[in-house]
N, C-alpha and C. Protein backbone atom coordinates (compact mmCIF):
# COMPACT_ATOMS: atom_id res chain seq x y z
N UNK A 1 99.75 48.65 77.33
CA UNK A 1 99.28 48.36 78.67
C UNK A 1 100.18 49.01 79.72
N UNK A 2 102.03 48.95 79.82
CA UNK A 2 102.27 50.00 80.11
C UNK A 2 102.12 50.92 80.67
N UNK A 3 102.16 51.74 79.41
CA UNK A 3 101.71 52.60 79.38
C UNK A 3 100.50 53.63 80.43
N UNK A 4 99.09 52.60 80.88
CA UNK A 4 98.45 52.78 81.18
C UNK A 4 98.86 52.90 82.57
N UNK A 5 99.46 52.04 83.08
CA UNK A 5 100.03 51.66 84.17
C UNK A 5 100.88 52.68 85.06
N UNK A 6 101.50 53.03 84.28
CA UNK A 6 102.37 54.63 84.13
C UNK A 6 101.42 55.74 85.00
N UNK A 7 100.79 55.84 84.26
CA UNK A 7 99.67 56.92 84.01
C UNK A 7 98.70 57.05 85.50
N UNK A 8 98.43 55.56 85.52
CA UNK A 8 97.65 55.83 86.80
C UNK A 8 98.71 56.09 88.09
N UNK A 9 99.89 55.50 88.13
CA UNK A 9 100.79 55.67 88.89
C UNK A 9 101.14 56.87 89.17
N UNK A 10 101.26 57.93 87.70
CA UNK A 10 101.45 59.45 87.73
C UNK A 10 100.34 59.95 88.65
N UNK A 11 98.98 59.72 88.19
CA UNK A 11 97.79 60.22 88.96
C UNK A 11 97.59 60.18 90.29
N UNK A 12 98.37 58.82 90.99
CA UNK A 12 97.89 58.30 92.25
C UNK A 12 99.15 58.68 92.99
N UNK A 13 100.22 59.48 92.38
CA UNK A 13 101.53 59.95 92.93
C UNK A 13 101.53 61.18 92.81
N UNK A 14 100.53 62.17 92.19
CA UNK A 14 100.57 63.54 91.48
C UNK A 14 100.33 64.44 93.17
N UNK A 15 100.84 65.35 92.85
CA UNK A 15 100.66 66.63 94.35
C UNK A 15 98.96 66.25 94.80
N UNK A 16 98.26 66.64 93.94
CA UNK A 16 97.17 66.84 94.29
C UNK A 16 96.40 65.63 94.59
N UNK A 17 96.69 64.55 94.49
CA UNK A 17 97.01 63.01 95.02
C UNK A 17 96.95 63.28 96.29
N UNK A 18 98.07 63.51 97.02
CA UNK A 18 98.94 63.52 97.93
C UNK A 18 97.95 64.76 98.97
N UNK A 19 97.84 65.49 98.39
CA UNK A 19 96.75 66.77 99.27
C UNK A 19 95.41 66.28 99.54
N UNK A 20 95.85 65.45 98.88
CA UNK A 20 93.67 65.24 98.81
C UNK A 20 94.19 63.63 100.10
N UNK A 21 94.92 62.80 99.89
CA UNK A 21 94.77 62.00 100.99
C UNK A 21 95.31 62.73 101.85
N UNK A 22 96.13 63.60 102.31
CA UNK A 22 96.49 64.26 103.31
C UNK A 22 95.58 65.24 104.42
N UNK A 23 94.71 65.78 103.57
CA UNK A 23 93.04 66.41 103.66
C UNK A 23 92.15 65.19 104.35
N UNK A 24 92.20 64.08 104.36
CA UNK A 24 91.56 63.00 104.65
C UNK A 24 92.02 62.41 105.27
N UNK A 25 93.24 62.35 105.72
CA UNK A 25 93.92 62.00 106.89
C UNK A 25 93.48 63.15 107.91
N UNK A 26 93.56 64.09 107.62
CA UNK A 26 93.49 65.47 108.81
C UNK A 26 92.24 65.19 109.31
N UNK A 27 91.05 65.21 108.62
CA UNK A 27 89.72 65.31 108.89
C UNK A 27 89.79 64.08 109.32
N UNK A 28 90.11 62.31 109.02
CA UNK A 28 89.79 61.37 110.09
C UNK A 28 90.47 61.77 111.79
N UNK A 29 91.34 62.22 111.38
CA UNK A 29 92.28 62.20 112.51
C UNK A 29 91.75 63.30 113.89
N UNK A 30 91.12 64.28 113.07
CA UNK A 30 90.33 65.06 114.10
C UNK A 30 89.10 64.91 114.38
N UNK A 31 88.48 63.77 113.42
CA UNK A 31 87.02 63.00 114.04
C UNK A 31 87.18 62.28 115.01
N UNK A 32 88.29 61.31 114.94
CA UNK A 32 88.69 60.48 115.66
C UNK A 32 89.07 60.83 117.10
N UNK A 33 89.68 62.36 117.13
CA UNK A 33 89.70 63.07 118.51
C UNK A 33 88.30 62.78 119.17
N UNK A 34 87.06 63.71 117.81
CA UNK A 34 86.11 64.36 118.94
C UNK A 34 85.14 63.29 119.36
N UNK A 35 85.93 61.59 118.29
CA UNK A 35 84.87 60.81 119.12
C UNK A 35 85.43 60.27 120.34
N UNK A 36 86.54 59.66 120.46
CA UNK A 36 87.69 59.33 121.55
C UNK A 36 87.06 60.45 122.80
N UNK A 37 86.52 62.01 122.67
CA UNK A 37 86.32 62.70 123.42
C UNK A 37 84.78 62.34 123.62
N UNK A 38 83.79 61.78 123.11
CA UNK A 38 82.65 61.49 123.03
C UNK A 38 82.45 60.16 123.93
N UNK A 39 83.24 59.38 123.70
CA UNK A 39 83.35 57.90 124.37
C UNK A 39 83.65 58.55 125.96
N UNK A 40 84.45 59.06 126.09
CA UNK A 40 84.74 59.44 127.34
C UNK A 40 83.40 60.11 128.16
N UNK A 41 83.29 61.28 127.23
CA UNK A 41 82.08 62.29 128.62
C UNK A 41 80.83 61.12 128.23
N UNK A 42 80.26 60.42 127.15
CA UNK A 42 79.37 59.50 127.08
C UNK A 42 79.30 58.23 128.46
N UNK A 43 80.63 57.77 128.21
CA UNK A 43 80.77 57.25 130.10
C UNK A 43 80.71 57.75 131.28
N UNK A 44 81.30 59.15 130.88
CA UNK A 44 81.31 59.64 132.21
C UNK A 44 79.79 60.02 132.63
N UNK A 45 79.24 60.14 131.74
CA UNK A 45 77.93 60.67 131.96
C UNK A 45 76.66 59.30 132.82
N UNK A 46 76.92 57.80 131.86
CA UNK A 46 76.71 57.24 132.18
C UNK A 46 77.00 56.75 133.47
N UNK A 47 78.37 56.73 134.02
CA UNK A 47 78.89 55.78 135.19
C UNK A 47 78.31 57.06 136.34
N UNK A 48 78.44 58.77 136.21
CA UNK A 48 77.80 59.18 137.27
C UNK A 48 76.20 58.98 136.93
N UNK A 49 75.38 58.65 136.32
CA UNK A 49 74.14 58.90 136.36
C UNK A 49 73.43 60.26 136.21
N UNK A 50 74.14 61.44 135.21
CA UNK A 50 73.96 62.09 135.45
C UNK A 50 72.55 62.57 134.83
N UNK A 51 71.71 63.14 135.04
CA UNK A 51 70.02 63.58 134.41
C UNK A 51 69.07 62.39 134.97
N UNK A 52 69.92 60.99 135.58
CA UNK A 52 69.19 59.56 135.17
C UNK A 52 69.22 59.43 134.15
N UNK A 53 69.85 59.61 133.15
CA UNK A 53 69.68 58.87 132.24
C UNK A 53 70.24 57.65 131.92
N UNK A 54 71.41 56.74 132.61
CA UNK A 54 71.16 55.53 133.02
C UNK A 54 70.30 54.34 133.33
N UNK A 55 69.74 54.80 134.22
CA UNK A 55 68.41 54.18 134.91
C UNK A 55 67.01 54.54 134.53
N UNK A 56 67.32 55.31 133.65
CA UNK A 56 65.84 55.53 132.61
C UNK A 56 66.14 54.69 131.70
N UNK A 57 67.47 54.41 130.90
CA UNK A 57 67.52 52.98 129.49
C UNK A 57 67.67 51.99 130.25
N UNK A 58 68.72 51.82 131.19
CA UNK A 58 68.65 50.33 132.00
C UNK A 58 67.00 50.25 132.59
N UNK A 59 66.04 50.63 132.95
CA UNK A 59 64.29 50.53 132.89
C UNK A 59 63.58 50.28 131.87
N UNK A 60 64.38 50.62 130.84
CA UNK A 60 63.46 50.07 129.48
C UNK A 60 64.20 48.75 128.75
N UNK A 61 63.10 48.23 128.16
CA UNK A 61 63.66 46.93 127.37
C UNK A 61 64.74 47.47 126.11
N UNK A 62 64.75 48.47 125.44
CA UNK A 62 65.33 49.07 124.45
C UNK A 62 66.35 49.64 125.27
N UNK A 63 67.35 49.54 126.04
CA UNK A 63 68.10 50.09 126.63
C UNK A 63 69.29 50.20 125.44
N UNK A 64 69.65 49.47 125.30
CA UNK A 64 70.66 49.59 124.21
C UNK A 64 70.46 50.41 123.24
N UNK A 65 69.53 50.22 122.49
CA UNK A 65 69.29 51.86 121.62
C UNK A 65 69.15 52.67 121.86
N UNK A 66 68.88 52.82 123.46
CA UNK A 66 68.91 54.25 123.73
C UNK A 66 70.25 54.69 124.03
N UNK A 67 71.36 54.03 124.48
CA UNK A 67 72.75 54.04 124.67
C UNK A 67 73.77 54.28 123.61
N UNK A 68 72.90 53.55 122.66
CA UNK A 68 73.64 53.64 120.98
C UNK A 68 73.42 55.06 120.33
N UNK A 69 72.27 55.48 120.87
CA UNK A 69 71.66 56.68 119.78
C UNK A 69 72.48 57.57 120.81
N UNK A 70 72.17 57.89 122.20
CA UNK A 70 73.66 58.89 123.32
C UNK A 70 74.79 59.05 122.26
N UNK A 71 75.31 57.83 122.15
CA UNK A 71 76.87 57.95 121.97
C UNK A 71 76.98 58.07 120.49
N UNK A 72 75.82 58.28 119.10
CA UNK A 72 75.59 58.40 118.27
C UNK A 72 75.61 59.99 118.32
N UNK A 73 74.95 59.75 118.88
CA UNK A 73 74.64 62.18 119.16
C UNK A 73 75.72 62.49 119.34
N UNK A 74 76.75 61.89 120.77
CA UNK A 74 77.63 62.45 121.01
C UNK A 74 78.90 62.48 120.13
N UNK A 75 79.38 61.37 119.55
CA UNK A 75 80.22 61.40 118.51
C UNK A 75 79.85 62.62 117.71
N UNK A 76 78.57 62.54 117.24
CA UNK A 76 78.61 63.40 115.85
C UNK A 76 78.83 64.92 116.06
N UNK A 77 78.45 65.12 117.17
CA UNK A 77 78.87 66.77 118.32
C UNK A 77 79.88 66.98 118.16
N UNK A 78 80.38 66.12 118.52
CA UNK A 78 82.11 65.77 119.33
C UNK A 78 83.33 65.55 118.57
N UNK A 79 82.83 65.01 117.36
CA UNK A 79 83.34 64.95 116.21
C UNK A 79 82.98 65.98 115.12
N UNK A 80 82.33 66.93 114.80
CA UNK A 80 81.93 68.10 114.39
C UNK A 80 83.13 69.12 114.81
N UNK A 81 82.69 69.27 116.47
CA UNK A 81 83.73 70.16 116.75
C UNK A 81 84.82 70.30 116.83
N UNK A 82 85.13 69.00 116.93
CA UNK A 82 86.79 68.82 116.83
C UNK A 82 87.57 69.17 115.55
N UNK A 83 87.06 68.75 114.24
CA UNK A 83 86.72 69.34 112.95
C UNK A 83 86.86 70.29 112.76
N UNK A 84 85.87 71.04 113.10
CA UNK A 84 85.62 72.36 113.10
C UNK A 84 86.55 73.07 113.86
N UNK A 85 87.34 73.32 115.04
CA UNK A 85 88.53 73.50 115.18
C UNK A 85 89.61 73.29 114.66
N UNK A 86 89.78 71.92 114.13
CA UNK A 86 90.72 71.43 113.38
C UNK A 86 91.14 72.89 112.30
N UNK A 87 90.41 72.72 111.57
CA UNK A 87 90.08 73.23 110.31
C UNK A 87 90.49 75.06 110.56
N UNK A 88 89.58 75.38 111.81
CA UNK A 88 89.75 76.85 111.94
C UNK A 88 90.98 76.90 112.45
N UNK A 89 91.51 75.69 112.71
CA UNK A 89 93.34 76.71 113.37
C UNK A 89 94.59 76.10 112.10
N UNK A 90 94.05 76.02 111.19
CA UNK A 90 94.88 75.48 109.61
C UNK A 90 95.42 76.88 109.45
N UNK A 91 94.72 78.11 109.63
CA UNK A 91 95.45 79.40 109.12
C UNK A 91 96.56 79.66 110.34
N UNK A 92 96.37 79.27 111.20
CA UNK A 92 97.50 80.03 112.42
C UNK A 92 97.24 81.59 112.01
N UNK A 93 98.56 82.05 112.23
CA UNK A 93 98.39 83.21 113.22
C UNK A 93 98.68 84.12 111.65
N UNK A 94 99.01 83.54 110.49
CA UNK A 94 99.09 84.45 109.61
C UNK A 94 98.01 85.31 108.92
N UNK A 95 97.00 84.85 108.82
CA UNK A 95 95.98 85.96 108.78
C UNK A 95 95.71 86.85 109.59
N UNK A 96 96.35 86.79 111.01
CA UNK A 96 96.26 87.77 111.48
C UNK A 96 97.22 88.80 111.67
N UNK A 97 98.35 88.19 111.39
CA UNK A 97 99.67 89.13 110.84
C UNK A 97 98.94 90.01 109.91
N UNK A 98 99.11 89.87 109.17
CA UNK A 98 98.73 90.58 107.98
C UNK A 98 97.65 92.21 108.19
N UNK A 99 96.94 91.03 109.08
CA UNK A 99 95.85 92.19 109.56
C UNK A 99 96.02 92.95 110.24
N UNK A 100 96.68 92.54 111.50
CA UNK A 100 97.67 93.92 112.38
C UNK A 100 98.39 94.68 111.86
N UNK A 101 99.59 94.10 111.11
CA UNK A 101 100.55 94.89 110.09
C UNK A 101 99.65 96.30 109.57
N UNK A 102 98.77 95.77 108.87
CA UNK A 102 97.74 96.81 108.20
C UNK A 102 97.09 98.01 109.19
N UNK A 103 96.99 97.37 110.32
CA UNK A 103 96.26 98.33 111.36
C UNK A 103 97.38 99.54 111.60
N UNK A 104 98.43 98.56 112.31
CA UNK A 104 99.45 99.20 112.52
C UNK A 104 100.45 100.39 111.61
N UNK A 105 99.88 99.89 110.50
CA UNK A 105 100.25 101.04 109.53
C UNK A 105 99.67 102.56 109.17
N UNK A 106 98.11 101.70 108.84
CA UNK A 106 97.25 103.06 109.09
C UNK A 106 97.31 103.84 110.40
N UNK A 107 97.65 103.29 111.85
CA UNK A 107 97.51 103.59 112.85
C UNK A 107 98.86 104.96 112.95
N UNK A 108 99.88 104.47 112.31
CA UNK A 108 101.33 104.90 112.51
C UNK A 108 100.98 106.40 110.93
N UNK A 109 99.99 106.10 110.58
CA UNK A 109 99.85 107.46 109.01
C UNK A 109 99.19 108.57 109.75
N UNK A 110 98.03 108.02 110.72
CA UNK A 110 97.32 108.56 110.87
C UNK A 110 98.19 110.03 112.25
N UNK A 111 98.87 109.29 113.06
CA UNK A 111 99.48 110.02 114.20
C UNK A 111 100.64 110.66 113.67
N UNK A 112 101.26 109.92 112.45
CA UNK A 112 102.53 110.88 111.68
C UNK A 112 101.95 112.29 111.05
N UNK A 113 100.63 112.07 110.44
CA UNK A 113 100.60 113.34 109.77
C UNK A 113 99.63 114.52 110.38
């Protein structure tokens, strides 16, 4: 029994353990931006009235679902993109090293010879 005990401990302590909740920390943590950013322009949108769309759900009996499904859209936008940035600036600037370096080389063959 042990034994077993061991084992899962190895598994739930192993690198790839550790990457994979770390991966899942990143991605809550940048949902959590783009909804925090969703709550916001979702109010702001609301408190100016902007389109009417305020006073078009406060006019209907379903007002609340229509408020819920807003800030439903908007999270999932808002939280997408934030994500999706997240994610695209994980490489920094080294892929593009690499790629200049390269330019800059051919660039420097081409005027040497």
């Amino acid at each position: 029994m042990t034994g077993k005990s061991n084992d899962t401990d190895e598994i739930r302590n192993s690198k790839a353990a550790r990457e994979a909740r770390s991966i899942i920390k990143f991605m809550i943590e940048h949902t959590a931006y783009g909804g925090f950013g969703a709550l916001v322009f979702g109010a702001l949108v609301l408190f100016f009235d902007i389109g009417g769309i305020y006073s078009l759900a406060t006019a209907s009996r379903d007002a609340p679902i229509f408020i819920m499904l807003l800030f439903f859209g908007l999270f999932i936008t808002f939280g997408g993109i934030s994500l999706g940035i997240g994610i695209m600036n994980l490489g920094g600037f080294s892929d593009n090293d690499s790629y200049d370096d390269e330019r800059r080389k051919h660039r420097d063959d081409r005027n040497g010879s």
